[in-house]
PDB file of N, CA and C in Angstrom:
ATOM      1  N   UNK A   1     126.881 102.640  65.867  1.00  0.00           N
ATOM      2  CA  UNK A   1     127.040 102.710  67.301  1.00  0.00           C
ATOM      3  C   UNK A   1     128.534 102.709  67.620  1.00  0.00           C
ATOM      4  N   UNK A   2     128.972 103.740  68.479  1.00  0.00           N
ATOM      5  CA  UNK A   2     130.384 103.399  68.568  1.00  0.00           C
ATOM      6  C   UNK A   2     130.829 102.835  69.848  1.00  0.00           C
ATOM      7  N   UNK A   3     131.784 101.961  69.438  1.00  0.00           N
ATOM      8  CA  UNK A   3     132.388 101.091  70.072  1.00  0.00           C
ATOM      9  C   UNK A   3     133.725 101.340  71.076  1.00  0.00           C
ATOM     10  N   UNK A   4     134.166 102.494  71.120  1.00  0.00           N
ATOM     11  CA  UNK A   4     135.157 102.925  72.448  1.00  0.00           C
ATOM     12  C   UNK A   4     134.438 103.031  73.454  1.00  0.00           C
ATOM     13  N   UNK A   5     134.927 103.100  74.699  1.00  0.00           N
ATOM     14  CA  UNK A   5     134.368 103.748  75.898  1.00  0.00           C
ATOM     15  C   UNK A   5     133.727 104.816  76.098  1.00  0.00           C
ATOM     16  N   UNK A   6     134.463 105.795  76.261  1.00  0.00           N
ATOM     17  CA  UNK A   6     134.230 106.900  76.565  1.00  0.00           C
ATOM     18  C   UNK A   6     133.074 107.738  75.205  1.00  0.00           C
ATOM     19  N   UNK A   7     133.248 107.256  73.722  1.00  0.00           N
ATOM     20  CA  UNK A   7     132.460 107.729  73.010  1.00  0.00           C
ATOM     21  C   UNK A   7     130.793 106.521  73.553  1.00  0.00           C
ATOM     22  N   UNK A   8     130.658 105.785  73.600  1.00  0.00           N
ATOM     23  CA  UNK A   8     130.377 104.875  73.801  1.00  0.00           C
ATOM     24  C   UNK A   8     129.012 105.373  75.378  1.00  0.00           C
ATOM     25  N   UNK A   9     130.013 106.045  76.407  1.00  0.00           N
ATOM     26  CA  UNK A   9     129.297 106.629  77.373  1.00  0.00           C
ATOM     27  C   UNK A   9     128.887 107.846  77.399  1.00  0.00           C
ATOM     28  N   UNK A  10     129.452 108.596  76.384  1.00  0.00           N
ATOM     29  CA  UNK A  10     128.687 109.584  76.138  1.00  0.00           C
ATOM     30  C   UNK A  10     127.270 109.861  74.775  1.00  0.00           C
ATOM     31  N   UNK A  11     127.631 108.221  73.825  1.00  0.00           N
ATOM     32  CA  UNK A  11     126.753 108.321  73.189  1.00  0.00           C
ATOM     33  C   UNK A  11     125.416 107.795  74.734  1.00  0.00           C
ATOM     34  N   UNK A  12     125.797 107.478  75.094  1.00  0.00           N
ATOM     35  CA  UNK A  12     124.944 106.400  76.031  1.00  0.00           C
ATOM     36  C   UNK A  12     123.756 107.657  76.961  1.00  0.00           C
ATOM     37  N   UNK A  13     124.492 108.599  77.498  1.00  0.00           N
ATOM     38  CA  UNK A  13     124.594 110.010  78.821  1.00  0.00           C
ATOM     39  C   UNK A  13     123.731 110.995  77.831  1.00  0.00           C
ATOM     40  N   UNK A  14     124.221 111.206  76.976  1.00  0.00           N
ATOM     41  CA  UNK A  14     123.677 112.720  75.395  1.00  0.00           C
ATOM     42  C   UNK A  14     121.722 112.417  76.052  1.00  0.00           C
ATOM     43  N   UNK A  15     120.919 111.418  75.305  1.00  0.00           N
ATOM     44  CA  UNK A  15     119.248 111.471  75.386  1.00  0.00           C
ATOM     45  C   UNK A  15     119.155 111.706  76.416  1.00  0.00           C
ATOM     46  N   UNK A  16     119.635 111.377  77.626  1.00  0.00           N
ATOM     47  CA  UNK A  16     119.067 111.612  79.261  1.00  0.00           C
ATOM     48  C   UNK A  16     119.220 112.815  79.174  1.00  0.00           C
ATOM     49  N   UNK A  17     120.214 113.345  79.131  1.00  0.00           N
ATOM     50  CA  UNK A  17     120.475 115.195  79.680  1.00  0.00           C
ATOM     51  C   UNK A  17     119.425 115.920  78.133  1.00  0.00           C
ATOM     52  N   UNK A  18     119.676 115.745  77.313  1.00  0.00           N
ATOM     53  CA  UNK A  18     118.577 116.215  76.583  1.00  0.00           C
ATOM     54  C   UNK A  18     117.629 116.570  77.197  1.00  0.00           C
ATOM     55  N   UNK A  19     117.093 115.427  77.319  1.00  0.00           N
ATOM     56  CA  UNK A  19     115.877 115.385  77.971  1.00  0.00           C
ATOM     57  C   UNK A  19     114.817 116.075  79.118  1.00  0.00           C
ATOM     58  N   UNK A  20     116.419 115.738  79.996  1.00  0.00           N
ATOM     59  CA  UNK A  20     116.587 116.653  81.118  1.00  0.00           C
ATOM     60  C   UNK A  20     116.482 117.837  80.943  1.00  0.00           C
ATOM     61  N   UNK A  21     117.290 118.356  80.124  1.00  0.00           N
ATOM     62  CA  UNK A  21     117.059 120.200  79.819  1.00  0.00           C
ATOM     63  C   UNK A  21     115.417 120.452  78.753  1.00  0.00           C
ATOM     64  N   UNK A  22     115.131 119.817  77.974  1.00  0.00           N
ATOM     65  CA  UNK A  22     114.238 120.135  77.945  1.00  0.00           C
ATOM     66  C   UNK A  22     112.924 120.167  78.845  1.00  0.00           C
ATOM     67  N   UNK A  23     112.555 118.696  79.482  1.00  0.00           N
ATOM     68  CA  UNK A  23     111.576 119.098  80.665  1.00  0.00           C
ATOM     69  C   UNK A  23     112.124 120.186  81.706  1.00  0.00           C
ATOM     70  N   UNK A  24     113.222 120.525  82.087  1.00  0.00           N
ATOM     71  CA  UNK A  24     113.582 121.947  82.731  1.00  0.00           C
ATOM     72  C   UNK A  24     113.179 122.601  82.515  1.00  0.00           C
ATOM     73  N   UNK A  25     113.126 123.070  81.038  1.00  0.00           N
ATOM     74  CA  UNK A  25     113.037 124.615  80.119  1.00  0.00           C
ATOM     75  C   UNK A  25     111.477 124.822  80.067  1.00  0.00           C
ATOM     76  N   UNK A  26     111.157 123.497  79.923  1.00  0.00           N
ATOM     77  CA  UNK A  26     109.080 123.243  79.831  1.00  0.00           C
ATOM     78  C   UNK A  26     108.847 123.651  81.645  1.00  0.00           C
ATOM     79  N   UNK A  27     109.480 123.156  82.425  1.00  0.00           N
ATOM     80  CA  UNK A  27     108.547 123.628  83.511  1.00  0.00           C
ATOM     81  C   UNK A  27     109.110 124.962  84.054  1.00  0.00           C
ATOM     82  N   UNK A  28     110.402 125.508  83.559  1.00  0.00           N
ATOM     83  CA  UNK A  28     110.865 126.659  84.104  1.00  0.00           C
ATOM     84  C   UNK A  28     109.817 127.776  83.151  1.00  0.00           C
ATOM     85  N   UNK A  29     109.364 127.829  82.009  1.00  0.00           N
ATOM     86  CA  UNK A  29     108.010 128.613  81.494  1.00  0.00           C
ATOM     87  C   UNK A  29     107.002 128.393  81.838  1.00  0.00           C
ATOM     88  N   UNK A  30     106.307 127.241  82.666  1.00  0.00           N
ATOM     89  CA  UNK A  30     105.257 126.716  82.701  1.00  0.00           C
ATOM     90  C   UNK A  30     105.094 128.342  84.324  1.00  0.00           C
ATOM     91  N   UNK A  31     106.503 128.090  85.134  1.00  0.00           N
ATOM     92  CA  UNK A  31     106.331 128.360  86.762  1.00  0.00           C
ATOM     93  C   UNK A  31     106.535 130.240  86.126  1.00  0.00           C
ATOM     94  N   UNK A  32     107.525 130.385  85.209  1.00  0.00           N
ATOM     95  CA  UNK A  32     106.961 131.781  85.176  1.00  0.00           C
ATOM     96  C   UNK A  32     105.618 132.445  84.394  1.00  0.00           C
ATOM     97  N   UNK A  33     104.944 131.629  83.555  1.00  0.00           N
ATOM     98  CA  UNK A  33     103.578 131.570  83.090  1.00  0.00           C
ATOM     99  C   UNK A  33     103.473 132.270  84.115  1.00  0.00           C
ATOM    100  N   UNK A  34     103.052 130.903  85.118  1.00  0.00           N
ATOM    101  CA  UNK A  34     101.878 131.474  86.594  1.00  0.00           C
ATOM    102  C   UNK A  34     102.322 132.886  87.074  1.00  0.00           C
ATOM    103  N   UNK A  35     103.809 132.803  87.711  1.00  0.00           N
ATOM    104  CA  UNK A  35     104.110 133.846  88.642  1.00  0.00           C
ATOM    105  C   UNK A  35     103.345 135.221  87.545  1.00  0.00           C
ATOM    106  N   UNK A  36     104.013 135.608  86.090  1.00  0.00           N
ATOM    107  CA  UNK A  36     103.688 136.778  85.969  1.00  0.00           C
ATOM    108  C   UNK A  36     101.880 136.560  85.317  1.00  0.00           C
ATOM    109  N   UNK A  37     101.229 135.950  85.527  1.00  0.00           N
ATOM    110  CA  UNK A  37      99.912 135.709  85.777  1.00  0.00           C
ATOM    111  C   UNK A  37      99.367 136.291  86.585  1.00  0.00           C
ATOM    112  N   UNK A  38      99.508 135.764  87.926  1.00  0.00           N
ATOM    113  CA  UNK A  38      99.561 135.555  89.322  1.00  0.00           C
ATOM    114  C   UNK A  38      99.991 137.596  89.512  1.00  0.00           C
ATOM    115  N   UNK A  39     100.485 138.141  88.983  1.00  0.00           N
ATOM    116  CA  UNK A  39     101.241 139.447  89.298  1.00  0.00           C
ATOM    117  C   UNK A  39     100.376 140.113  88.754  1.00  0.00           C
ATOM    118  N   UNK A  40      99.736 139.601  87.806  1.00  0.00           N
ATOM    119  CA  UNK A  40      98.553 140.703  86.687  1.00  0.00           C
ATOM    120  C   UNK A  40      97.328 140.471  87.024  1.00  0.00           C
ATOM    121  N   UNK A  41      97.172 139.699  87.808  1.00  0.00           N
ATOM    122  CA  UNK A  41      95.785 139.593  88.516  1.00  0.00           C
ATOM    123  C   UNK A  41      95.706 140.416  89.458  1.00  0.00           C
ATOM    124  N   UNK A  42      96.888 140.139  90.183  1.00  0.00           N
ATOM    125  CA  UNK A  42      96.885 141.051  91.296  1.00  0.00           C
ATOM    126  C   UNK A  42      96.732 142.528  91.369  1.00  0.00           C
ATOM    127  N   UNK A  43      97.545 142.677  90.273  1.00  0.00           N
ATOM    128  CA  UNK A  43      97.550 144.259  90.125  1.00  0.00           C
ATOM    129  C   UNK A  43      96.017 144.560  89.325  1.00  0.00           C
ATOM    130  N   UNK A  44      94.916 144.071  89.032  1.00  0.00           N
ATOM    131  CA  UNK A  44      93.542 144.129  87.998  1.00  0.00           C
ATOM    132  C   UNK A  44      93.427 143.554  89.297  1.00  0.00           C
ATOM    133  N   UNK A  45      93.199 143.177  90.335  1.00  0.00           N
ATOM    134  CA  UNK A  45      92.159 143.396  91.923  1.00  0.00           C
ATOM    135  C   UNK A  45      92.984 144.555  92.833  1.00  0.00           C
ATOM    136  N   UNK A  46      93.597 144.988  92.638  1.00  0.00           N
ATOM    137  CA  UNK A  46      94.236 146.651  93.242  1.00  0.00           C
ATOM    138  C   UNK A  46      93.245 147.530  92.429  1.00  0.00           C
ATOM    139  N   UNK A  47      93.923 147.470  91.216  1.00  0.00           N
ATOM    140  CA  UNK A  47      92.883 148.383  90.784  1.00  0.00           C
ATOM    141  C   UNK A  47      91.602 148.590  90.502  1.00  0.00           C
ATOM    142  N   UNK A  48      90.651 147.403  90.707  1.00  0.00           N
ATOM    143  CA  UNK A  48      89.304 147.133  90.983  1.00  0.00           C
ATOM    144  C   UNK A  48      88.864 147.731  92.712  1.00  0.00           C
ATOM    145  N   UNK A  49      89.515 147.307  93.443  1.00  0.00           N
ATOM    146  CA  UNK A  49      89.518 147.761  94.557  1.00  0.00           C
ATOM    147  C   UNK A  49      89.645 149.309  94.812  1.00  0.00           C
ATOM    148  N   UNK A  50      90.527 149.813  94.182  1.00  0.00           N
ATOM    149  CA  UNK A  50      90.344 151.436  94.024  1.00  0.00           C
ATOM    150  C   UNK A  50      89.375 152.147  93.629  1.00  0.00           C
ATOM    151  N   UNK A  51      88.939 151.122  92.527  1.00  0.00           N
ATOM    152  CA  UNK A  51      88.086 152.180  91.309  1.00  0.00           C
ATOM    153  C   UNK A  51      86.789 151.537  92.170  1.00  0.00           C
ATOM    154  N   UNK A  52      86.438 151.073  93.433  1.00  0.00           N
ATOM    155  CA  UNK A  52      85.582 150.687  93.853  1.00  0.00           C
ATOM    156  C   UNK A  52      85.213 151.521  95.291  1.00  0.00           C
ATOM    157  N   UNK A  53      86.635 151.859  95.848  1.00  0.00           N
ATOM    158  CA  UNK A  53      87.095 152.815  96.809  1.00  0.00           C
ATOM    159  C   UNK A  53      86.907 151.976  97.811  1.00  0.00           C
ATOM    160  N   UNK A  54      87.380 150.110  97.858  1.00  0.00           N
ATOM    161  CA  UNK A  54      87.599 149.534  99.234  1.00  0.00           C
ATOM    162  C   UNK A  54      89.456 149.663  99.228  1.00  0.00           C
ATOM    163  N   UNK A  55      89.083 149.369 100.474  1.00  0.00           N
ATOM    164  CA  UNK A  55      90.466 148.734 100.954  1.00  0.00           C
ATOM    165  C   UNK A  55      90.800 147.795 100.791  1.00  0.00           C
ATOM    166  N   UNK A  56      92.547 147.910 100.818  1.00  0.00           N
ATOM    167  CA  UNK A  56      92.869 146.501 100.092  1.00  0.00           C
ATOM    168  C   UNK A  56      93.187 145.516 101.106  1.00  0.00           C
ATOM    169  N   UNK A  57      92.921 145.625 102.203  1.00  0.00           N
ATOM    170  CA  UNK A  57      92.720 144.799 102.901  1.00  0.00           C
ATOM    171  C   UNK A  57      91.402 144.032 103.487  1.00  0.00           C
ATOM    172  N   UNK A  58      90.322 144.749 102.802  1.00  0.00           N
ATOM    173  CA  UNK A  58      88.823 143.978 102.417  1.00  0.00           C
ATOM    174  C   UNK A  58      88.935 142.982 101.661  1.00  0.00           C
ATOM    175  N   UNK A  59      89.022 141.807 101.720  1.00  0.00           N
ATOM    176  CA  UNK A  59      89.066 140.412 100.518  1.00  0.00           C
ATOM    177  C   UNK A  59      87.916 139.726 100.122  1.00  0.00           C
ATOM    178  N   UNK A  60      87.068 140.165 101.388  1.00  0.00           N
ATOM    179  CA  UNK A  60      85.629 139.093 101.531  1.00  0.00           C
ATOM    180  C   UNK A  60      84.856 139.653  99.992  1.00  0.00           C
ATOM    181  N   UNK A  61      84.176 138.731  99.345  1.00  0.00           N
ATOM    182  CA  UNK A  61      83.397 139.443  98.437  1.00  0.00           C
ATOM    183  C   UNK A  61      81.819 139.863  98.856  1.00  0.00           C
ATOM    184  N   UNK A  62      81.553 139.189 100.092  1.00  0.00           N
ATOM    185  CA  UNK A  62      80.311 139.656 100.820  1.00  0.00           C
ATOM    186  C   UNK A  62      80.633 140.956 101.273  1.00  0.00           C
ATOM    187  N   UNK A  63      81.907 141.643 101.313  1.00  0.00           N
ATOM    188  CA  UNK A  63      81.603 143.012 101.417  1.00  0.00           C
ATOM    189  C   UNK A  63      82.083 143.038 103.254  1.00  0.00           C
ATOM    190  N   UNK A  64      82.116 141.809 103.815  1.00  0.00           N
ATOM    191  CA  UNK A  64      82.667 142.521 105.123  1.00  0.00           C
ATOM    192  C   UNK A  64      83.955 142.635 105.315  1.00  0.00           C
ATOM    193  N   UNK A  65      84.319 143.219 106.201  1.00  0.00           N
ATOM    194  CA  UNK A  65      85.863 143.422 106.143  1.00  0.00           C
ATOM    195  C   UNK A  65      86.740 141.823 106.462  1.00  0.00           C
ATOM    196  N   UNK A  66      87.646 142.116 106.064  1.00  0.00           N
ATOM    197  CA  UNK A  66      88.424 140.619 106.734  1.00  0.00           C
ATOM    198  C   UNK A  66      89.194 140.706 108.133  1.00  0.00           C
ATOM    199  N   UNK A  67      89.145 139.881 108.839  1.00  0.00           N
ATOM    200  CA  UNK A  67      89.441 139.321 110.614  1.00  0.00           C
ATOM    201  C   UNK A  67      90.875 139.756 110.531  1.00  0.00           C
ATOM    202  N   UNK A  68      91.543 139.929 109.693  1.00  0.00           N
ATOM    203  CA  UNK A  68      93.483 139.802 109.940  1.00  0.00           C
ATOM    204  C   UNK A  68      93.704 141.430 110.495  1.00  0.00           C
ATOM    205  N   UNK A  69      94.275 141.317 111.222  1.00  0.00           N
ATOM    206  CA  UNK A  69      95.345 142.258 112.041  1.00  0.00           C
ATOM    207  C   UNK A  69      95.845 143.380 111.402  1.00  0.00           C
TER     208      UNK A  69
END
């Protein structure tokens, strides 16, 4: 263990920020997982919707149109 200050506070500071960057790096893949998930779904209900010949502004799965503007 070293015994100066400054080595001393940075042995002390080093595991936290570790740490820190790794749970970062874990949830910064976790959030683009979803998003390009989230993007490939979307685009596989476009093209379900085509190859079905609704509109893509039909969402209901009962088939009626949806209320939005």
């Amino acid at each position: 263990m070293p015994q100066e200050f400054w080595s001393n506070a940075i042995f002390s500071v080093t595991p936290t920020i570790l740490i820190g960057l790794v749970f970062w790096f874990v949830l910064r893949s976790i959030i683009r997982a979803d998003r390009s998930e989230r993007g490939a779904y979307a685009k596989i209900e476009v093209e379900e919707r085509a190859r079905r010949g609704m509109d893509s502004r039909e969402s209901n799965v009962s088939g009626e149109p949806s209320r939005e503007p």
